[in-house]
N, C-alpha and C. Protein backbone atom coordinates (compact mmCIF):
# COMPACT_ATOMS: atom_id res chain seq x y z
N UNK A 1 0.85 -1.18 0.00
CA UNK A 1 0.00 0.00 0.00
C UNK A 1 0.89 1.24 0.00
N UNK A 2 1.01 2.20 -1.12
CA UNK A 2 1.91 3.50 -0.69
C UNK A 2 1.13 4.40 0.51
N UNK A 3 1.70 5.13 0.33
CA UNK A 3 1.81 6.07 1.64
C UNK A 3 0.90 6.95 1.28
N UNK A 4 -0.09 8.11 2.08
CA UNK A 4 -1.32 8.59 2.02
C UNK A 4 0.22 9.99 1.49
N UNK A 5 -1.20 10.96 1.11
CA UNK A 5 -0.97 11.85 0.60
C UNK A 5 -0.48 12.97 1.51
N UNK A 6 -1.18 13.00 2.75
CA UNK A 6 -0.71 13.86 3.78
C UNK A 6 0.58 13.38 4.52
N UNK A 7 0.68 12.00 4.42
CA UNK A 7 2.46 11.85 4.88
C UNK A 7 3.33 12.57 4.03
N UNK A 8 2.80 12.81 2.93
CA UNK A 8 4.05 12.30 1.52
C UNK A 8 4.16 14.77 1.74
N UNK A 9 3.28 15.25 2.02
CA UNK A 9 2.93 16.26 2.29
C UNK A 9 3.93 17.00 3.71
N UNK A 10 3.82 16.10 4.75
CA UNK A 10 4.45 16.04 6.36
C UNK A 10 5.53 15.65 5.79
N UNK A 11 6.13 15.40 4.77
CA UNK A 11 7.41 14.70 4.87
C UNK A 11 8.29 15.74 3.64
N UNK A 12 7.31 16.57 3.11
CA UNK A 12 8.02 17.43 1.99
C UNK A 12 8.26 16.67 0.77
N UNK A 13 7.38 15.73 0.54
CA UNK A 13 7.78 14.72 -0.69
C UNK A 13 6.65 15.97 -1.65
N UNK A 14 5.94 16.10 -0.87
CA UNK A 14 4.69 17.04 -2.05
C UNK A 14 4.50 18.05 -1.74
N UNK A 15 4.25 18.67 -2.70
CA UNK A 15 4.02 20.61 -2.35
C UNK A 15 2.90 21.14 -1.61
N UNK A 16 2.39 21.90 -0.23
CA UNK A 16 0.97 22.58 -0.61
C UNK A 16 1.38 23.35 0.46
N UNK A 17 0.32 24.01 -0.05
CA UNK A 17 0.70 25.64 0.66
C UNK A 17 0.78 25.66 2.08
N UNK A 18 1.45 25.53 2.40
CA UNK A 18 1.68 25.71 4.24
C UNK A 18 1.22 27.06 4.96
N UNK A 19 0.42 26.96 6.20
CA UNK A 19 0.01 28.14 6.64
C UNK A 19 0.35 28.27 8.42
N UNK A 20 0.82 27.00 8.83
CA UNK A 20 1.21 26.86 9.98
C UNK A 20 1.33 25.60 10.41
N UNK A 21 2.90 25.33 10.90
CA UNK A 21 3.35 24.39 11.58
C UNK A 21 3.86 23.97 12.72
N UNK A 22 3.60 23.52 13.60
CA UNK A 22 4.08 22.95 14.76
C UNK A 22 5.37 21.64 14.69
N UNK A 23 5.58 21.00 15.80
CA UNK A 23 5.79 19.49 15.73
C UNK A 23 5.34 18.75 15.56
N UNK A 24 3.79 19.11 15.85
CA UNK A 24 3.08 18.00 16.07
C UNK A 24 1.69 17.61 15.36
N UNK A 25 2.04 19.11 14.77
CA UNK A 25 0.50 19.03 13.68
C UNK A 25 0.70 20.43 11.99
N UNK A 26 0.30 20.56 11.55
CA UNK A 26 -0.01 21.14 10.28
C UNK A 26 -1.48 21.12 9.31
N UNK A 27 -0.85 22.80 8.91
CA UNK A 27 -2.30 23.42 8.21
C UNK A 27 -2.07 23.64 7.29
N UNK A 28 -2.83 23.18 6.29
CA UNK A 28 -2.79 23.85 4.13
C UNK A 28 -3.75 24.07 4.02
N UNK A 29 -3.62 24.59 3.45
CA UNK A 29 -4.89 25.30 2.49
C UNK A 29 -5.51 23.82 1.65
N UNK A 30 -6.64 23.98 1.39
CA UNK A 30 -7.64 23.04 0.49
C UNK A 30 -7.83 23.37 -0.98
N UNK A 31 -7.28 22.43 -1.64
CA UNK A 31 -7.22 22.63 -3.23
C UNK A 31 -8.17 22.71 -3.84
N UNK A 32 -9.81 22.45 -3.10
CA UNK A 32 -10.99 22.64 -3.56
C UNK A 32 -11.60 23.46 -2.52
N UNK A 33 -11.73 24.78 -2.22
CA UNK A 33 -12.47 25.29 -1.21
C UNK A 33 -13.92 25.27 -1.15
N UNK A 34 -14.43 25.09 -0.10
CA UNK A 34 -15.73 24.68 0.11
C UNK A 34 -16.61 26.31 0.58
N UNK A 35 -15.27 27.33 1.64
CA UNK A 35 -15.84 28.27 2.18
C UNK A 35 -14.63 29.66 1.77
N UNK A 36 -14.86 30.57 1.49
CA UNK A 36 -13.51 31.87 1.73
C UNK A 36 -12.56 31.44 2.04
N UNK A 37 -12.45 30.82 3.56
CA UNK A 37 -11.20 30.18 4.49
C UNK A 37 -11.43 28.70 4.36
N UNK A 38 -10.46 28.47 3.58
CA UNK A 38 -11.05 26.45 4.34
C UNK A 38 -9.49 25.67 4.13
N UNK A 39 -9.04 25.19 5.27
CA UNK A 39 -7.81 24.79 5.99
C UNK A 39 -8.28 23.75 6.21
N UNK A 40 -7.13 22.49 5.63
CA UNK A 40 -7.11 21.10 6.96
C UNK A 40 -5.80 21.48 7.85
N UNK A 41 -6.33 20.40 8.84
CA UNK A 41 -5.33 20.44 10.18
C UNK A 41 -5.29 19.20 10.42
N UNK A 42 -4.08 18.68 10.16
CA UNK A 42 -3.88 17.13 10.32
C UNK A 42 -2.45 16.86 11.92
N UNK A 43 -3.06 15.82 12.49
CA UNK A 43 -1.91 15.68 12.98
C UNK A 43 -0.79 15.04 11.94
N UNK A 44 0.46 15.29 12.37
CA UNK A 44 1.63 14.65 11.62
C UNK A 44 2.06 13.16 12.05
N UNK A 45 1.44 12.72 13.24
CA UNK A 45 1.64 11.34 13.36
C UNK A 45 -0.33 10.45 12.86
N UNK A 46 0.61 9.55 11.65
CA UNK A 46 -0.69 9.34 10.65
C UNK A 46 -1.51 8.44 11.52
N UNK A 47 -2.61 8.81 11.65
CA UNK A 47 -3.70 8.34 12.39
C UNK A 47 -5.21 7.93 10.78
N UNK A 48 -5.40 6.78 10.61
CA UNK A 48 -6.36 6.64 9.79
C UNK A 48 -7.45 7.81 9.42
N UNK A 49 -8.26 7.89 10.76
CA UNK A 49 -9.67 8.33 11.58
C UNK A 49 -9.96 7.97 12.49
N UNK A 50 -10.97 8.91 13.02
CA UNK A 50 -11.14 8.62 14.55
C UNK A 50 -11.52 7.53 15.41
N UNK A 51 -12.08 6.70 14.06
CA UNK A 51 -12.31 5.24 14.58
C UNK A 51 -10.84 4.64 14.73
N UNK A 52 -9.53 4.86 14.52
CA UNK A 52 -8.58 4.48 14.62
C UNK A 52 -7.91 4.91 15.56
N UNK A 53 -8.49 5.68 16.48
CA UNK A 53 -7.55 6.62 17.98
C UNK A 53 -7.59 5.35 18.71
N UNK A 54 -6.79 5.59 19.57
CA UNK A 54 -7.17 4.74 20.87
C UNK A 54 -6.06 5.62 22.06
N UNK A 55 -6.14 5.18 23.30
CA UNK A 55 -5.48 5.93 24.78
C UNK A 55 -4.27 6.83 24.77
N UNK A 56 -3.37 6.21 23.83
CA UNK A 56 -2.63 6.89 23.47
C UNK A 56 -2.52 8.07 22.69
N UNK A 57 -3.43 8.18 22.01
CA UNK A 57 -3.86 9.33 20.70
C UNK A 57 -4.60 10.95 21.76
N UNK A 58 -5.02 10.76 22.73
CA UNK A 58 -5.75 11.47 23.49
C UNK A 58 -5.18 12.74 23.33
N UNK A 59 -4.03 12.87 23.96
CA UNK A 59 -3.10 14.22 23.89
C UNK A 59 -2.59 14.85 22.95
N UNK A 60 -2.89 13.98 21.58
CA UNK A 60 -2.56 14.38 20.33
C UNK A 60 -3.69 15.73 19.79
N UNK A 61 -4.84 14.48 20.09
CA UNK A 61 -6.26 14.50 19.93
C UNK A 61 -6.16 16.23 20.35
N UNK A 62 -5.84 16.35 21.95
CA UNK A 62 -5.80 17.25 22.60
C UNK A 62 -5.27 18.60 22.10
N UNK A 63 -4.18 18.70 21.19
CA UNK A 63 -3.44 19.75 20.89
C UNK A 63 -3.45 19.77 19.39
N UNK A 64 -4.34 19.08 18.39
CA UNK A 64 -4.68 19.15 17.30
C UNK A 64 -5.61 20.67 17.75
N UNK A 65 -6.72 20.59 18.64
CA UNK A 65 -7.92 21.26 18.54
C UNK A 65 -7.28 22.69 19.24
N UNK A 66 -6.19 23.12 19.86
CA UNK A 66 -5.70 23.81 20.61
C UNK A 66 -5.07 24.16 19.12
N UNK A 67 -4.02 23.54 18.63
CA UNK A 67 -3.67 23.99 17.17
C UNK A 67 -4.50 24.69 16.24
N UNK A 68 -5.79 24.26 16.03
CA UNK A 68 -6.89 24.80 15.03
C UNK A 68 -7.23 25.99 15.92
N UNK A 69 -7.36 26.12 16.70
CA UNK A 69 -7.46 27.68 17.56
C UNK A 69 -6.44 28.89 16.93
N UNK A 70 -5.40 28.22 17.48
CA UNK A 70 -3.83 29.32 16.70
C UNK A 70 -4.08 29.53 14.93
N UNK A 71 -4.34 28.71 14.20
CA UNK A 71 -4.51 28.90 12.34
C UNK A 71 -5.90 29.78 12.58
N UNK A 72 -6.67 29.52 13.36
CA UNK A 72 -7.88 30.08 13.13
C UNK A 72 -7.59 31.87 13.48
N UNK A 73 -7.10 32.17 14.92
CA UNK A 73 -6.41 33.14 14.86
C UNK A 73 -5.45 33.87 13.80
N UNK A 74 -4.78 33.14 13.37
CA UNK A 74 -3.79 33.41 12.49
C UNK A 74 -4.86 33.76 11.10
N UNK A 75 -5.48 33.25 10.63
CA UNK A 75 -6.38 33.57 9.64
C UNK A 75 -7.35 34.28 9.81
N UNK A 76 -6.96 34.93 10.71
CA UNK A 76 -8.25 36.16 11.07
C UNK A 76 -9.64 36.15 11.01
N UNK A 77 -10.34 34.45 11.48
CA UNK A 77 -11.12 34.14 11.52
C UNK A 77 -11.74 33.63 12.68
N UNK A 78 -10.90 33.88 13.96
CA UNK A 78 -11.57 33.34 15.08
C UNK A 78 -12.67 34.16 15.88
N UNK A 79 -12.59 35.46 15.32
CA UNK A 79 -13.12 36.04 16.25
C UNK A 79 -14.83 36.54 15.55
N UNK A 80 -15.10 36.33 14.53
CA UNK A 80 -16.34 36.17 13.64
C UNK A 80 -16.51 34.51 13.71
N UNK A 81 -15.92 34.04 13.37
CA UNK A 81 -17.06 32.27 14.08
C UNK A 81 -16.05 31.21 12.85
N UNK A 82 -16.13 30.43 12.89
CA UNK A 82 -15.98 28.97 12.04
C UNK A 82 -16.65 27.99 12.13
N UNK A 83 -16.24 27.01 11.83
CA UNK A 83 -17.13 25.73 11.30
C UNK A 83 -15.81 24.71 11.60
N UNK A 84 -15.78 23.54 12.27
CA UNK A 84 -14.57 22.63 12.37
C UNK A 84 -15.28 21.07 11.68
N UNK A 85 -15.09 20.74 10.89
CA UNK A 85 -15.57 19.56 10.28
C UNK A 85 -14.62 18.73 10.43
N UNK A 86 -14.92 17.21 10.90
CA UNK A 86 -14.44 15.85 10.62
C UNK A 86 -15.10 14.92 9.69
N UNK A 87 -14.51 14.47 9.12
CA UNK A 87 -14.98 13.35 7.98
C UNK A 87 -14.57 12.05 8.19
N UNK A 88 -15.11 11.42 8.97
CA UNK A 88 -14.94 9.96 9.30
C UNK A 88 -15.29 8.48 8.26
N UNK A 89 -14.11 8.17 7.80
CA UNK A 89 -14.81 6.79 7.30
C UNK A 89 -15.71 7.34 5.75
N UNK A 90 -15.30 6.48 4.62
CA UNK A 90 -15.54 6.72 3.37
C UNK A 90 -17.27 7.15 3.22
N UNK A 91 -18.06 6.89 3.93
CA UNK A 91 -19.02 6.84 3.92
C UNK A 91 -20.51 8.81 4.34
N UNK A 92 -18.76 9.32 5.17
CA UNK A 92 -19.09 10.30 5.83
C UNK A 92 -18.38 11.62 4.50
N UNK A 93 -17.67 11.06 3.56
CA UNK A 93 -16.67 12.07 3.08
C UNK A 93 -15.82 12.32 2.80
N UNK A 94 -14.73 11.21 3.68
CA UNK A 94 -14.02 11.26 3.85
C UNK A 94 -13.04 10.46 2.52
N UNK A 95 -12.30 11.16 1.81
CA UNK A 95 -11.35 10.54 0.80
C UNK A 95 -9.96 10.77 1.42
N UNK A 96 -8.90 11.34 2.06
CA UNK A 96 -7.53 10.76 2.29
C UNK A 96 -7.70 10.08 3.63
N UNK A 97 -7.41 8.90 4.02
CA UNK A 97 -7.15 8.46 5.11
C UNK A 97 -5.95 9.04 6.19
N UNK A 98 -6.30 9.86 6.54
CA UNK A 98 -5.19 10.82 7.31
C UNK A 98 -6.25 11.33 8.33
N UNK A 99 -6.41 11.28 9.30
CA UNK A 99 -7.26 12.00 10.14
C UNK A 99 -7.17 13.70 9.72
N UNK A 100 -8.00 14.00 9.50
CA UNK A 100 -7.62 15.82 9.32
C UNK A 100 -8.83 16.49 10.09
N UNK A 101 -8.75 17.54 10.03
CA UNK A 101 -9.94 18.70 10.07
C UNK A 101 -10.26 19.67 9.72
N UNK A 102 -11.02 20.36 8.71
CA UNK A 102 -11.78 21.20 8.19
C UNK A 102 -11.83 22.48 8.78
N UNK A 103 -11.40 23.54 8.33
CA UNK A 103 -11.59 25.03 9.36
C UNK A 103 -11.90 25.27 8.02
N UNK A 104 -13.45 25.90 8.32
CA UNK A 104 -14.46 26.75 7.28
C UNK A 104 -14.80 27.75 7.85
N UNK A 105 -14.74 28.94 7.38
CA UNK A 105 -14.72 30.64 7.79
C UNK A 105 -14.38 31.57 6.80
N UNK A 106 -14.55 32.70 7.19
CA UNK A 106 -14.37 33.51 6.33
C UNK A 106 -15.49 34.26 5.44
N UNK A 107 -16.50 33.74 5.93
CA UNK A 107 -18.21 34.51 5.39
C UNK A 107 -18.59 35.66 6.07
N UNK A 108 -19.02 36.23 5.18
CA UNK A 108 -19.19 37.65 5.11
C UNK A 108 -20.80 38.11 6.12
N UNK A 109 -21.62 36.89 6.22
CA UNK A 109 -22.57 36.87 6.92
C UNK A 109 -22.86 35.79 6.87
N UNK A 110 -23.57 34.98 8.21
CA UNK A 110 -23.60 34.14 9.02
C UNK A 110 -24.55 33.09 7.63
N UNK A 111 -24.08 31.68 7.56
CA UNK A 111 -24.28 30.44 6.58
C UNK A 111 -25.56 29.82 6.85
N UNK A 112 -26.26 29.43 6.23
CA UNK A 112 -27.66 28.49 6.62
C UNK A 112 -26.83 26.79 7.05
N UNK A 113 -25.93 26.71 6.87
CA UNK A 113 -25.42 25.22 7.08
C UNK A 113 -25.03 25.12 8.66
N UNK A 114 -26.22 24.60 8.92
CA UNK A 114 -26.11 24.41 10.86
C UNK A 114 -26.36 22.93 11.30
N UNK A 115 -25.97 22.66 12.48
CA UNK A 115 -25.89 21.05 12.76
C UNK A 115 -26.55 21.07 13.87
């Protein structure tokens, strides 16, 4: 099986626009935008999906969402609102097997797409 696209990405094998990096996690921009702002945030240690966490993943888990705070700041979108989407499992959306997450923002007035 080769290697997912977001390793090959975390590892500098492939290009995309970088907008903020840690150790422990990273943000690009989305080659198909869905919203104005729309960022994944993947951790860098490859996790399938969330059906694939387990005890150990917790603190990862933990400072992924603390991470999407800082890009969201940084994109001058935290303080008008966002949207954080997960896509679990082929069925939900989800096409790279890389755990990621979705930061959608950047609307000019508030979206009819509510959960």
């Amino acid at each position: 099986m080769s290697e997912c696209l977001f390793c090959k990405i975390i590892k500098g094998e492939i290009t995309a626009k970088i907008i903020y990096q840690d150790r422990e996690n990273i943000a690009i921009y989305d080659i198909k935008p869905k919203s104005p702002v729309h960022v994944l945030v993947m951790p860098k240690k490859h996790i399938t999906s969330l059906q694939e966490i387990d005890e150990s993943d917790v603190e990862i888990l933990g400072k992924v969402l603390v991470f999407v705070q800082k890009v969201a700041s940084k994109l001058g979108i935290a303080q008008k609102g966002y949207k954080v989407v997960i896509n679990n499992g082929a069925g939900s959306g989800q096409e790279i097997f890389h755990l990621h997450l979705h930061i959608l923002g950047g609307w000019q007035k508030s979206t009819n797409w509510q959960v």
